[in-house]
PDB file of N, CA and C in Angstrom:
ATOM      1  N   UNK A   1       0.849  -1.164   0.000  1.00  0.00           N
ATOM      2  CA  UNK A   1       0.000   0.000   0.000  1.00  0.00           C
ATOM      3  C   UNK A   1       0.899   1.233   0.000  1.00  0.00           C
ATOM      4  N   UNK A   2       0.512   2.357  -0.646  1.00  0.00           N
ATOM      5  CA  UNK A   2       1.148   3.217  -0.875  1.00  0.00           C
ATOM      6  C   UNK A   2       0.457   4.427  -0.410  1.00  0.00           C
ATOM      7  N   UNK A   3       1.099   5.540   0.200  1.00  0.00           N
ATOM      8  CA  UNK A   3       0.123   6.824   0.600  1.00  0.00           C
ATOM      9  C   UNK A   3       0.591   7.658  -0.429  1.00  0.00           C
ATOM     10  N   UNK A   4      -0.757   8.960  -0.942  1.00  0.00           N
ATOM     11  CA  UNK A   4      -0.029   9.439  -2.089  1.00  0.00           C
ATOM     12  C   UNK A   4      -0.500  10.892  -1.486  1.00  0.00           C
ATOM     13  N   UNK A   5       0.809  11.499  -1.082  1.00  0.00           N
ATOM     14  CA  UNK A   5       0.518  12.747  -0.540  1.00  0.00           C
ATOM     15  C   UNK A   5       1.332  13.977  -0.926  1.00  0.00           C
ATOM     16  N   UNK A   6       0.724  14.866  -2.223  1.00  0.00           N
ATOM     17  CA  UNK A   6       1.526  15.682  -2.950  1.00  0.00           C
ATOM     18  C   UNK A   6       2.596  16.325  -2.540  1.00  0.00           C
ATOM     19  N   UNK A   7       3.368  16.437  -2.567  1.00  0.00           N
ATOM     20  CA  UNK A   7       4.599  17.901  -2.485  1.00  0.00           C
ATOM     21  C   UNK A   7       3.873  19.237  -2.226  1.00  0.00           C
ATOM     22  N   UNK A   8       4.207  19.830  -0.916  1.00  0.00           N
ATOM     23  CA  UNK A   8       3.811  21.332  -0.529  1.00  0.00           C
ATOM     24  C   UNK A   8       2.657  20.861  -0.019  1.00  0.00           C
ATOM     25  N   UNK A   9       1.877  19.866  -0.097  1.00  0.00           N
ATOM     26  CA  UNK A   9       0.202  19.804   0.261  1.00  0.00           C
ATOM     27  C   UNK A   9       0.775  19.735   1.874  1.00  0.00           C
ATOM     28  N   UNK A  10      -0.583  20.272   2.611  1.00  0.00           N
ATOM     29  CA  UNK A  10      -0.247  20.244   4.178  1.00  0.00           C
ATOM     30  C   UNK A  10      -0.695  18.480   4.424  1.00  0.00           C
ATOM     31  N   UNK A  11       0.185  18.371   5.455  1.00  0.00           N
ATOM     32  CA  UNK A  11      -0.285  16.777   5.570  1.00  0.00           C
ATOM     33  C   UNK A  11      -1.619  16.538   6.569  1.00  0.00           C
ATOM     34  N   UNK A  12      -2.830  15.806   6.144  1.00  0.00           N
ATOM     35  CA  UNK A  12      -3.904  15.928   6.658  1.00  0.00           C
ATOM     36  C   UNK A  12      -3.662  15.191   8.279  1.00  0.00           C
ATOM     37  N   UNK A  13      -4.268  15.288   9.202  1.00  0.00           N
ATOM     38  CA  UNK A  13      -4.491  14.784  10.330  1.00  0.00           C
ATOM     39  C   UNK A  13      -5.980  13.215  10.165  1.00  0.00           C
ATOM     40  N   UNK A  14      -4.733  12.000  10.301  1.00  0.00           N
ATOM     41  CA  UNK A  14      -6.032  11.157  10.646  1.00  0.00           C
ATOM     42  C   UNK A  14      -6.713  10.221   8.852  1.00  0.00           C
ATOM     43  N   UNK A  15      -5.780  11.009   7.973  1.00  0.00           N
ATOM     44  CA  UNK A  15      -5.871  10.195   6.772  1.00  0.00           C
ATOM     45  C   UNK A  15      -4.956  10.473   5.810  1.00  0.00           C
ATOM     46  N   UNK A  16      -5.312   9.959   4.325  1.00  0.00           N
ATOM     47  CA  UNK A  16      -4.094  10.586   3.337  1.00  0.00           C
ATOM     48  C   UNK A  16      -4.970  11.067   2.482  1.00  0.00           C
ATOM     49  N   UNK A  17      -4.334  12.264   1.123  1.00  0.00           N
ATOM     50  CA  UNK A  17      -4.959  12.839   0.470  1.00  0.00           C
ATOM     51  C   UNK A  17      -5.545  11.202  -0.534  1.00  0.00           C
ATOM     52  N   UNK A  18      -4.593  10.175  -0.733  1.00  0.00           N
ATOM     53  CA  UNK A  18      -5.115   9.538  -1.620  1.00  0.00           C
ATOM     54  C   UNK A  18      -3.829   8.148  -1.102  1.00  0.00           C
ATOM     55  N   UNK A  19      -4.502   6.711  -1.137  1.00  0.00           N
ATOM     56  CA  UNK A  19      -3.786   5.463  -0.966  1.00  0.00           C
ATOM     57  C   UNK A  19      -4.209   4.761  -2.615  1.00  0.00           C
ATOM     58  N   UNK A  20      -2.882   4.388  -2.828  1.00  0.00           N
ATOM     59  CA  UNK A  20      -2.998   3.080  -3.884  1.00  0.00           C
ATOM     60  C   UNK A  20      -2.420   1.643  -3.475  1.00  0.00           C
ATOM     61  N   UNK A  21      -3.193   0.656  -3.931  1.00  0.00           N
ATOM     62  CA  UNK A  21      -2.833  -0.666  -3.376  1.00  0.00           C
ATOM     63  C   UNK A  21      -2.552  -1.288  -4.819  1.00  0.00           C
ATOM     64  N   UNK A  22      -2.095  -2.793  -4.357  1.00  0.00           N
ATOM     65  CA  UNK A  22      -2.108  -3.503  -5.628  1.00  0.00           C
ATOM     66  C   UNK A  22      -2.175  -5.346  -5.067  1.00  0.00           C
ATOM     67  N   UNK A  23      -3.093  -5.355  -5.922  1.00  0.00           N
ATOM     68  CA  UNK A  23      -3.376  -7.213  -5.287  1.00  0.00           C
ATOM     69  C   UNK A  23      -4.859  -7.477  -5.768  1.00  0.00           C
ATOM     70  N   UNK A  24      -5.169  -8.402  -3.811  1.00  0.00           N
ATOM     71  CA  UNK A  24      -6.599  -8.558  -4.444  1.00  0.00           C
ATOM     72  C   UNK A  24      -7.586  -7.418  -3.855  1.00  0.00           C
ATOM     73  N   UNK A  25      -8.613  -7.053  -3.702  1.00  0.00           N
ATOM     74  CA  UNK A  25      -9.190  -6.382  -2.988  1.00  0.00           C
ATOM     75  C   UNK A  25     -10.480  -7.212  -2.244  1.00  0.00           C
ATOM     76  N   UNK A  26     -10.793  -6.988  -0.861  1.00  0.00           N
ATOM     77  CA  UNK A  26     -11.630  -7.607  -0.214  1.00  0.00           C
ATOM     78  C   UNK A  26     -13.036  -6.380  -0.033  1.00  0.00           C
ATOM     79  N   UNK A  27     -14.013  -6.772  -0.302  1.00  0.00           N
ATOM     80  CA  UNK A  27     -14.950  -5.670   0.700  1.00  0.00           C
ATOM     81  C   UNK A  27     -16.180  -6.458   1.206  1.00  0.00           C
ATOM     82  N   UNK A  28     -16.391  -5.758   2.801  1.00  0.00           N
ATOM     83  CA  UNK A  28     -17.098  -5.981   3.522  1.00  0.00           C
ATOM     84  C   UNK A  28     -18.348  -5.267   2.967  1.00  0.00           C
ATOM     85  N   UNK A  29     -19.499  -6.045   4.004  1.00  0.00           N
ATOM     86  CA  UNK A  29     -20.318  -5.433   4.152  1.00  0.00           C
ATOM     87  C   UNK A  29     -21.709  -5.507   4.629  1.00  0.00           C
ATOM     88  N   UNK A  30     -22.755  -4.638   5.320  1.00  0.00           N
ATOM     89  CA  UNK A  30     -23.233  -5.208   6.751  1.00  0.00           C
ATOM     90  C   UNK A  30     -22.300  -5.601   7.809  1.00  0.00           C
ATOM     91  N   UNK A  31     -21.284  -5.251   7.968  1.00  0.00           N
ATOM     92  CA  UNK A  31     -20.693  -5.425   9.095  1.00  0.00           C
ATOM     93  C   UNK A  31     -21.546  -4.067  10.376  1.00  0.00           C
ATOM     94  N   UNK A  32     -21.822  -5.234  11.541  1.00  0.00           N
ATOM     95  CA  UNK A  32     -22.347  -4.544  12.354  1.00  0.00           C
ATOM     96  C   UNK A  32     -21.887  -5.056  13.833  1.00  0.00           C
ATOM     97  N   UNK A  33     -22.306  -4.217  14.962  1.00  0.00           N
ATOM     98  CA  UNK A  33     -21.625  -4.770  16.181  1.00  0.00           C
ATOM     99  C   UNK A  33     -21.968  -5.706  16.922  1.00  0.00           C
ATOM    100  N   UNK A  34     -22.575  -6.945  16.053  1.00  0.00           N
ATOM    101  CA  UNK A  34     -23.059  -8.092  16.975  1.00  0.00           C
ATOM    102  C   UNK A  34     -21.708  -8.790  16.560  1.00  0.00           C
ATOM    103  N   UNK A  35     -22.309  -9.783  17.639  1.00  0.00           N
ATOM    104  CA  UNK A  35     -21.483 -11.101  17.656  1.00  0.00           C
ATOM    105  C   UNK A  35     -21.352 -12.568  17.034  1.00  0.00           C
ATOM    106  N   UNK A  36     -21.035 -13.073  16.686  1.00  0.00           N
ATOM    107  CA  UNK A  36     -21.159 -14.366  15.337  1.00  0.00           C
ATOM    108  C   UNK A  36     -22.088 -15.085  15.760  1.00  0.00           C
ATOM    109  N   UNK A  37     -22.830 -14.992  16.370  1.00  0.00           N
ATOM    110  CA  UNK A  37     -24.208 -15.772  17.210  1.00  0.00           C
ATOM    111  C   UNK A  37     -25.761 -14.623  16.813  1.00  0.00           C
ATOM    112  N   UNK A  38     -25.301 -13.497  16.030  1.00  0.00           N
ATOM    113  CA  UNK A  38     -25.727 -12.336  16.275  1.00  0.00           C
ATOM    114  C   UNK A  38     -26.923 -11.705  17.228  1.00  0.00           C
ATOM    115  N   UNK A  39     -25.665 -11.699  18.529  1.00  0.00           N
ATOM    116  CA  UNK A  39     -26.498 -10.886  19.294  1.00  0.00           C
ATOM    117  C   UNK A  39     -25.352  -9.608  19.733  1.00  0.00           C
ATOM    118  N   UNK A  40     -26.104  -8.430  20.262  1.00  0.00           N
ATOM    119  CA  UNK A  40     -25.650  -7.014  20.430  1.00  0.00           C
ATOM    120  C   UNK A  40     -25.513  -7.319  21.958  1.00  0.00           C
ATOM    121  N   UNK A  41     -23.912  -7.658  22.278  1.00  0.00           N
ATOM    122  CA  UNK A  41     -23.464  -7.652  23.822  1.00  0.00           C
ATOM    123  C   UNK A  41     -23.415  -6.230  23.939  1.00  0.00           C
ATOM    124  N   UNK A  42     -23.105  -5.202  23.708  1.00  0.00           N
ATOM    125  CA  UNK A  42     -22.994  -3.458  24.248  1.00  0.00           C
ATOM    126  C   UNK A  42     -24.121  -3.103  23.458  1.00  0.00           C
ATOM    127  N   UNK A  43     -24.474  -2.168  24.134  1.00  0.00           N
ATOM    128  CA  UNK A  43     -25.241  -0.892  24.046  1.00  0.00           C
ATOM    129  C   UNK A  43     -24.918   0.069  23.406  1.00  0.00           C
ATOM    130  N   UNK A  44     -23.781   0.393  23.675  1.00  0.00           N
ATOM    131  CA  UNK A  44     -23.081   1.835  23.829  1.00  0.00           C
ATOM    132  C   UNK A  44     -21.979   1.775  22.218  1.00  0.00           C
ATOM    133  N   UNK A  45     -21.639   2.876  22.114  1.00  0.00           N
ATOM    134  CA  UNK A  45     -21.059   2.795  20.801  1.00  0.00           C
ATOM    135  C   UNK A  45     -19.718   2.938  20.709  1.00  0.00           C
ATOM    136  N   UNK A  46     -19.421   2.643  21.475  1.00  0.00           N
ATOM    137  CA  UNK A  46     -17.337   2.338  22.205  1.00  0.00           C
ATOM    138  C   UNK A  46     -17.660   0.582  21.946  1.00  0.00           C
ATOM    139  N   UNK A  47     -18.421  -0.066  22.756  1.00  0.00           N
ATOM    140  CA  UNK A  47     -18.483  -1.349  22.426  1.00  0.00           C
ATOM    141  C   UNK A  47     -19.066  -2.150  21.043  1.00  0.00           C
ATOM    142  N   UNK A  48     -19.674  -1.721  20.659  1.00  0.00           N
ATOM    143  CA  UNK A  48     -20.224  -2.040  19.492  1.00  0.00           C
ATOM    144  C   UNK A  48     -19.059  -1.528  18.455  1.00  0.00           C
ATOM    145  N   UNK A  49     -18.163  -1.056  18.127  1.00  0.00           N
ATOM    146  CA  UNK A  49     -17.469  -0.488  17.295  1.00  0.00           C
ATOM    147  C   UNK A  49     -15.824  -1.709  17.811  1.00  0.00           C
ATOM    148  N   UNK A  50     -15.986  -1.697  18.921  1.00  0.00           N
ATOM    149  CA  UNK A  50     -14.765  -2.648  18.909  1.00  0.00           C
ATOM    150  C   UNK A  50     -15.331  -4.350  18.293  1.00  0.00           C
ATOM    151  N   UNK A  51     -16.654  -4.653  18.727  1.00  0.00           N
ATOM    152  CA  UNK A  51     -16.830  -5.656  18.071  1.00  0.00           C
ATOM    153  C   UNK A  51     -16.868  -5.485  16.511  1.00  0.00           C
ATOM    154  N   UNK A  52     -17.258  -3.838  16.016  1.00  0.00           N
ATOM    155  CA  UNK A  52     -17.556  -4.118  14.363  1.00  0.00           C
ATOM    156  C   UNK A  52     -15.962  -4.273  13.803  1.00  0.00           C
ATOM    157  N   UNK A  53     -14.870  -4.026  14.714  1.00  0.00           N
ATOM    158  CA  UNK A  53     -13.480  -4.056  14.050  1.00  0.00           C
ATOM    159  C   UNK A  53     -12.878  -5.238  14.373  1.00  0.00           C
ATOM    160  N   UNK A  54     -13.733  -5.799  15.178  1.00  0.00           N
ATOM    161  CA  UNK A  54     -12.781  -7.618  15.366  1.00  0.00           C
ATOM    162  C   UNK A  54     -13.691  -8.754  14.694  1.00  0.00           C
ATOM    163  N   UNK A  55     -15.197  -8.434  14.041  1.00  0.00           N
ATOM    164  CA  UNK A  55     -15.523  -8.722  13.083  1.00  0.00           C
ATOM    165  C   UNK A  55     -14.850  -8.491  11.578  1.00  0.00           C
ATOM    166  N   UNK A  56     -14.279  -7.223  11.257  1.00  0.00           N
ATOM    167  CA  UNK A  56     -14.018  -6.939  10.024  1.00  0.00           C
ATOM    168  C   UNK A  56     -12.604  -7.866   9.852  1.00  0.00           C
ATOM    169  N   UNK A  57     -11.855  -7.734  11.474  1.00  0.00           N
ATOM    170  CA  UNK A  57     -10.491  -8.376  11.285  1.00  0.00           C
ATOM    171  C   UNK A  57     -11.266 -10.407  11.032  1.00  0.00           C
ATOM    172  N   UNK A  58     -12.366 -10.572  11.326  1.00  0.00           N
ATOM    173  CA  UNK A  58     -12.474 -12.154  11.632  1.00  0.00           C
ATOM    174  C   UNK A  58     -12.806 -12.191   9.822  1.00  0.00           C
ATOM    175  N   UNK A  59     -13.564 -11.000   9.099  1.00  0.00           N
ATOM    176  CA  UNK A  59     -13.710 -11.425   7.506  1.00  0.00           C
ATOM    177  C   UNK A  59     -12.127 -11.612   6.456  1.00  0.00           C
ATOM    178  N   UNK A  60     -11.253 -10.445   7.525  1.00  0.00           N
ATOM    179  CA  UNK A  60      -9.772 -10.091   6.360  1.00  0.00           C
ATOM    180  C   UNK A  60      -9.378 -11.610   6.574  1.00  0.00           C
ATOM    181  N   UNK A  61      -9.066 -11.972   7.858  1.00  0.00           N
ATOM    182  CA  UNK A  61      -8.477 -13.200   8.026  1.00  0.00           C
ATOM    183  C   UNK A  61      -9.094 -14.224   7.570  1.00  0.00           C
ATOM    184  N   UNK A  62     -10.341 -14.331   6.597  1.00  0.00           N
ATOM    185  CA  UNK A  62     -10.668 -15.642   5.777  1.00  0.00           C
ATOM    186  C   UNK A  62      -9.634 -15.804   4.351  1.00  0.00           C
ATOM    187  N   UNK A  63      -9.255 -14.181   3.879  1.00  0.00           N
ATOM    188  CA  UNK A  63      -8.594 -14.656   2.819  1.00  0.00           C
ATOM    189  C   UNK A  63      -7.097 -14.077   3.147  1.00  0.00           C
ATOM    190  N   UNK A  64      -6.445 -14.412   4.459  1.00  0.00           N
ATOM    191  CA  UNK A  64      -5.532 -13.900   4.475  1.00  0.00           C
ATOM    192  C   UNK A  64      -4.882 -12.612   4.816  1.00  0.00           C
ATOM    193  N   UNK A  65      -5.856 -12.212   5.098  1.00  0.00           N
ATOM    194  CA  UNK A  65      -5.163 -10.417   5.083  1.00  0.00           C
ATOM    195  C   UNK A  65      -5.400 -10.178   6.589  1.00  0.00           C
ATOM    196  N   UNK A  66      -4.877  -8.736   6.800  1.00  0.00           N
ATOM    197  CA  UNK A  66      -5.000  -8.363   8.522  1.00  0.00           C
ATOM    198  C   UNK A  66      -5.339  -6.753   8.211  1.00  0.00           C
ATOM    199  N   UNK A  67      -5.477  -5.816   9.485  1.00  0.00           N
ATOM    200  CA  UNK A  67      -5.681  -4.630   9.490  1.00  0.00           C
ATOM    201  C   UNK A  67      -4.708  -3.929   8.407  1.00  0.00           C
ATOM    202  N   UNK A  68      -3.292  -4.024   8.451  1.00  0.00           N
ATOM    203  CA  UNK A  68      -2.440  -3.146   7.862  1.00  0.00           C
ATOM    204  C   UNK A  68      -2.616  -3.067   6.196  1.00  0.00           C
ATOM    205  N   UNK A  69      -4.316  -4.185   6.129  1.00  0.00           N
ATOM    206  CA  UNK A  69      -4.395  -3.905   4.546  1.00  0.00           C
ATOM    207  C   UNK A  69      -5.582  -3.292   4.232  1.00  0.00           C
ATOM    208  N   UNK A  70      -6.349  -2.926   5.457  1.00  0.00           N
ATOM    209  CA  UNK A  70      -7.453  -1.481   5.212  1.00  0.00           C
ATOM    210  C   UNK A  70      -6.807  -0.680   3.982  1.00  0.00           C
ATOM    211  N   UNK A  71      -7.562  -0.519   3.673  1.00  0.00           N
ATOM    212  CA  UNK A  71      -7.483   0.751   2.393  1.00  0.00           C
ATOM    213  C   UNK A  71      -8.372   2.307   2.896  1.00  0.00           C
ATOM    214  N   UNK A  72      -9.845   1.717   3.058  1.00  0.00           N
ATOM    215  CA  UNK A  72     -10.541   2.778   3.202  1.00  0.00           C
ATOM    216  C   UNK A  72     -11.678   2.317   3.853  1.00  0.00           C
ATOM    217  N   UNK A  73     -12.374   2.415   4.992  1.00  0.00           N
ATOM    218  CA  UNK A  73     -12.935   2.314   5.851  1.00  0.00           C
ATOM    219  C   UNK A  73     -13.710   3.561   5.815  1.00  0.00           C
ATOM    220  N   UNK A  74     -15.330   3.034   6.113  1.00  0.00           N
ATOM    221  CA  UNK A  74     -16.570   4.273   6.180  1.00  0.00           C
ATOM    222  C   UNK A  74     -17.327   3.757   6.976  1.00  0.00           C
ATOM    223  N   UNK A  75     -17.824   4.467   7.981  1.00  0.00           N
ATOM    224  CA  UNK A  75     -17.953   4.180   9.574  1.00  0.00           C
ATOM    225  C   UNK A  75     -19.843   4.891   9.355  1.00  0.00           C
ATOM    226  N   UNK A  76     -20.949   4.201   9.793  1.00  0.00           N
ATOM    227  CA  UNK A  76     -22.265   4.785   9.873  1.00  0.00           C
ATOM    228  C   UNK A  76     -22.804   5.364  11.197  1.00  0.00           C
ATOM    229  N   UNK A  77     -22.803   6.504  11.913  1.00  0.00           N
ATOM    230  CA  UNK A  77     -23.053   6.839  13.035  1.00  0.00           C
ATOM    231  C   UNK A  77     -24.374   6.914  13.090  1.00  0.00           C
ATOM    232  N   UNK A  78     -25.233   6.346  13.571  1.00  0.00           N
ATOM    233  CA  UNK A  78     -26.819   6.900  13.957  1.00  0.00           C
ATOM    234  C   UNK A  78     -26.844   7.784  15.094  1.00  0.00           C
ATOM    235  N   UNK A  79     -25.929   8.087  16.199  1.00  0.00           N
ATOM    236  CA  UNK A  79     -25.965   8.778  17.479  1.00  0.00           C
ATOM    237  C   UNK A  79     -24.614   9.882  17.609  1.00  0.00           C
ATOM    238  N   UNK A  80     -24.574  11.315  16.620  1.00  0.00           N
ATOM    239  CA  UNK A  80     -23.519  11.979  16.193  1.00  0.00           C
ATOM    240  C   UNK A  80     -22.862  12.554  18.320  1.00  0.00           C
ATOM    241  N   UNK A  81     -24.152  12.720  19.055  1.00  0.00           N
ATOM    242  CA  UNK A  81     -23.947  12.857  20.319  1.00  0.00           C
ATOM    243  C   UNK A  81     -22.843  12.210  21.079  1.00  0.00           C
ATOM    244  N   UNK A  82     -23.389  11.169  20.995  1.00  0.00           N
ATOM    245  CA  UNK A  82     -22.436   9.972  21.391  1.00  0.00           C
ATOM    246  C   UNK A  82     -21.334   9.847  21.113  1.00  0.00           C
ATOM    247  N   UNK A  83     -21.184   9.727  19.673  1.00  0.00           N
ATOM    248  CA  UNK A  83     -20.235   9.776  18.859  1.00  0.00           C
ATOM    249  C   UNK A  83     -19.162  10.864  19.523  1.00  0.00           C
ATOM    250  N   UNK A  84     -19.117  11.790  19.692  1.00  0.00           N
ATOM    251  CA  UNK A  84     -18.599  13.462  19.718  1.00  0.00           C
ATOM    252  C   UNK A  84     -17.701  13.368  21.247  1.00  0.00           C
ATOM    253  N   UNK A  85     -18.864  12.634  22.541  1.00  0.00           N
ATOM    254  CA  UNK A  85     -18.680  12.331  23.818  1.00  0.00           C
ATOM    255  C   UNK A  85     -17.447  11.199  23.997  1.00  0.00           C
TER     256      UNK A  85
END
């Protein structure tokens, strides 16, 4: 994976202006914060978000892959409150 971040551009906080990969590509989807039994152990959206990322890591690891091959990740907040707190 490659980060592609122009010359003179200010460097962003928290992402890159642009990533290129090369291989296979995996994508999720419906990933949500239950559990492989699907039931919702947390409430709260600290817990539910650690289960939706050790779900996403339980899909990379069917074909091999791990976190360090995220590309681009898009996160759905229903509770911006929460979220913010």
């Amino acid at each position: 994976m490659k980060t592609l971040l122009p010359p003179g551009w200010p460097r962003p906080k928290g992402y890159a202006n642009g990533t290129s990969a090369k291989g296979r590509v995996v994508v999720t989807a419906g990933v949500v914060g239950w559990t492989a039994a699907e039931e919702f152990e947390r409430a709260d959206l600290a817990g539910q978000f650690r289960q939706v990322l050790a779900n996403i890591l339980a899909i990379l690891a069917e074909d091999g892959a791990g976190p360090e091959h995220i590309v681009r990740m898009t996160c759905y907040v229903t509770d911006i409150a929460e979220y913010r707190a």
